[in-house]
Protein backbone atom coordinates (compact mmCIF):
# COMPACT_ATOMS: atom_id res chain seq x y z
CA UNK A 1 81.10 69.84 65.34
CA UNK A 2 81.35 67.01 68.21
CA UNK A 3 81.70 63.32 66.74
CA UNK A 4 79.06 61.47 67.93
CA UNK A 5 79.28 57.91 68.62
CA UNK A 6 78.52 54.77 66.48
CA UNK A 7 75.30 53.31 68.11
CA UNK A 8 74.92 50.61 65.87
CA UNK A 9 78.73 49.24 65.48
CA UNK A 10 77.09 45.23 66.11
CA UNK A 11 75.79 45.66 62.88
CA UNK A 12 77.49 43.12 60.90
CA UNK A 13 74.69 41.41 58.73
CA UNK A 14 71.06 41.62 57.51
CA UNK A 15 70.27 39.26 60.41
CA UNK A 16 71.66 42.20 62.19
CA UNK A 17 69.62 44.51 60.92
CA UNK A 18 66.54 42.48 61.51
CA UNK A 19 67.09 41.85 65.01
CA UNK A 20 67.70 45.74 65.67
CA UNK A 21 64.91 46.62 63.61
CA UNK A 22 62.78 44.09 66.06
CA UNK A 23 64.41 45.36 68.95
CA UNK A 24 63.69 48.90 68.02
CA UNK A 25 60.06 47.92 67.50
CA UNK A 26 59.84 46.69 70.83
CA UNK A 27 61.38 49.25 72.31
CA UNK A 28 58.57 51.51 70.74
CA UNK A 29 55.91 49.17 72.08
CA UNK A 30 56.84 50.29 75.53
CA UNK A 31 57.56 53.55 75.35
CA UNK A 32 54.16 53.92 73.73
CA UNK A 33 52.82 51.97 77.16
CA UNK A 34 54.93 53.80 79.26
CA UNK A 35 53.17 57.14 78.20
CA UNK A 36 50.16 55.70 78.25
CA UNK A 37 50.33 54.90 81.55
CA UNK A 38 51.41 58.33 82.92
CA UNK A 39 48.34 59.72 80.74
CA UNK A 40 46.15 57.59 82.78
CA UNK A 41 47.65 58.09 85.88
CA UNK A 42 47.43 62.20 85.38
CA UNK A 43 43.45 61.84 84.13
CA UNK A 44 43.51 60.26 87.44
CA UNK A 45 44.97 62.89 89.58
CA UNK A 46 43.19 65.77 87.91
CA UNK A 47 39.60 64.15 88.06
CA UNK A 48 37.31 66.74 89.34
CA UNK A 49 35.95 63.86 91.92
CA UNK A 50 39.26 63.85 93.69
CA UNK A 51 41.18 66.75 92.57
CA UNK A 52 38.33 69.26 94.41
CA UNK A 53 38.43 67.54 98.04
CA UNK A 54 42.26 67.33 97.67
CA UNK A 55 42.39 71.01 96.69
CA UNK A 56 40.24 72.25 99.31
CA UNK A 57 41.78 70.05 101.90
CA UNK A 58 45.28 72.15 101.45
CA UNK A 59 43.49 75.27 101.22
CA UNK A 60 41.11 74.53 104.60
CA UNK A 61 44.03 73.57 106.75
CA UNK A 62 45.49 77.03 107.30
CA UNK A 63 41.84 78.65 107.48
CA UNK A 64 41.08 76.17 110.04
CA UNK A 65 44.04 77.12 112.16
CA UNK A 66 43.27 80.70 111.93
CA UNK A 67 39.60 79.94 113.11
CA UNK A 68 40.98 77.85 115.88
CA UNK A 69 42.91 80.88 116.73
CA UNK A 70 40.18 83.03 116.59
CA UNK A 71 37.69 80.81 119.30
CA UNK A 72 40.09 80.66 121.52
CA UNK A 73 40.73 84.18 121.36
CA UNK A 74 37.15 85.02 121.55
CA UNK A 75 36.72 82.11 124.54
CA UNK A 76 39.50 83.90 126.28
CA UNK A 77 37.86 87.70 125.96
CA UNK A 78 34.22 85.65 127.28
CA UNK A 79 36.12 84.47 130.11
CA UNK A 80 38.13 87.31 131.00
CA UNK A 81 36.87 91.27 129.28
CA UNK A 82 39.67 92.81 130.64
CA UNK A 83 42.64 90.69 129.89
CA UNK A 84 43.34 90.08 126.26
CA UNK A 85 45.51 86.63 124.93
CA UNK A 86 48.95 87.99 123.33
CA UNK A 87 49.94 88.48 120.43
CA UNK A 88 52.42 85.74 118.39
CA UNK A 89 55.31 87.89 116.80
């Protein structure tokens, strides 16, 4: 079994202990805020109002390449029946 180290070797008094014990207490305080403020931040990110568009956004960009593709293949068939647009390998 490792030794672990003495956190609280400044511990010479009661005054000690009180100031450690306050120090503790804020150091509660703002980890409680600190989580807090991710929670808001994530009910942020996943709100349906934003969460959707950004969703669909990532999702539409490689659809809307693909139809871009298509046109132009389309436009190129219009323009010429006999000669088709080559293929990307």
């Amino acid at each position: 079994m490792k030794n672990k180290p003495i956190r609280y070797k400044h511990i010479k008094s009661y005054k000690d202990i009180q100031d450690e014990l306050v120090h503790l207490g804020y150091m509660s305080r703002i980890h409680k805020k600190e989580l807090e403020i991710h929670s808001i931040q994530l009910k942020h990110d996943l709100h349906p109002a934003r969460l959707i568009p950004s969703l669909l956004a990532d999702w539409a960009t490689p659809m809307m390449y693909e139809m871009r593709d298509k046109m132009l293949d389309l436009a190129l068939i219009m323009i010429n029946p006999y000669r088709h647009r080559p293929s990307k390998k």
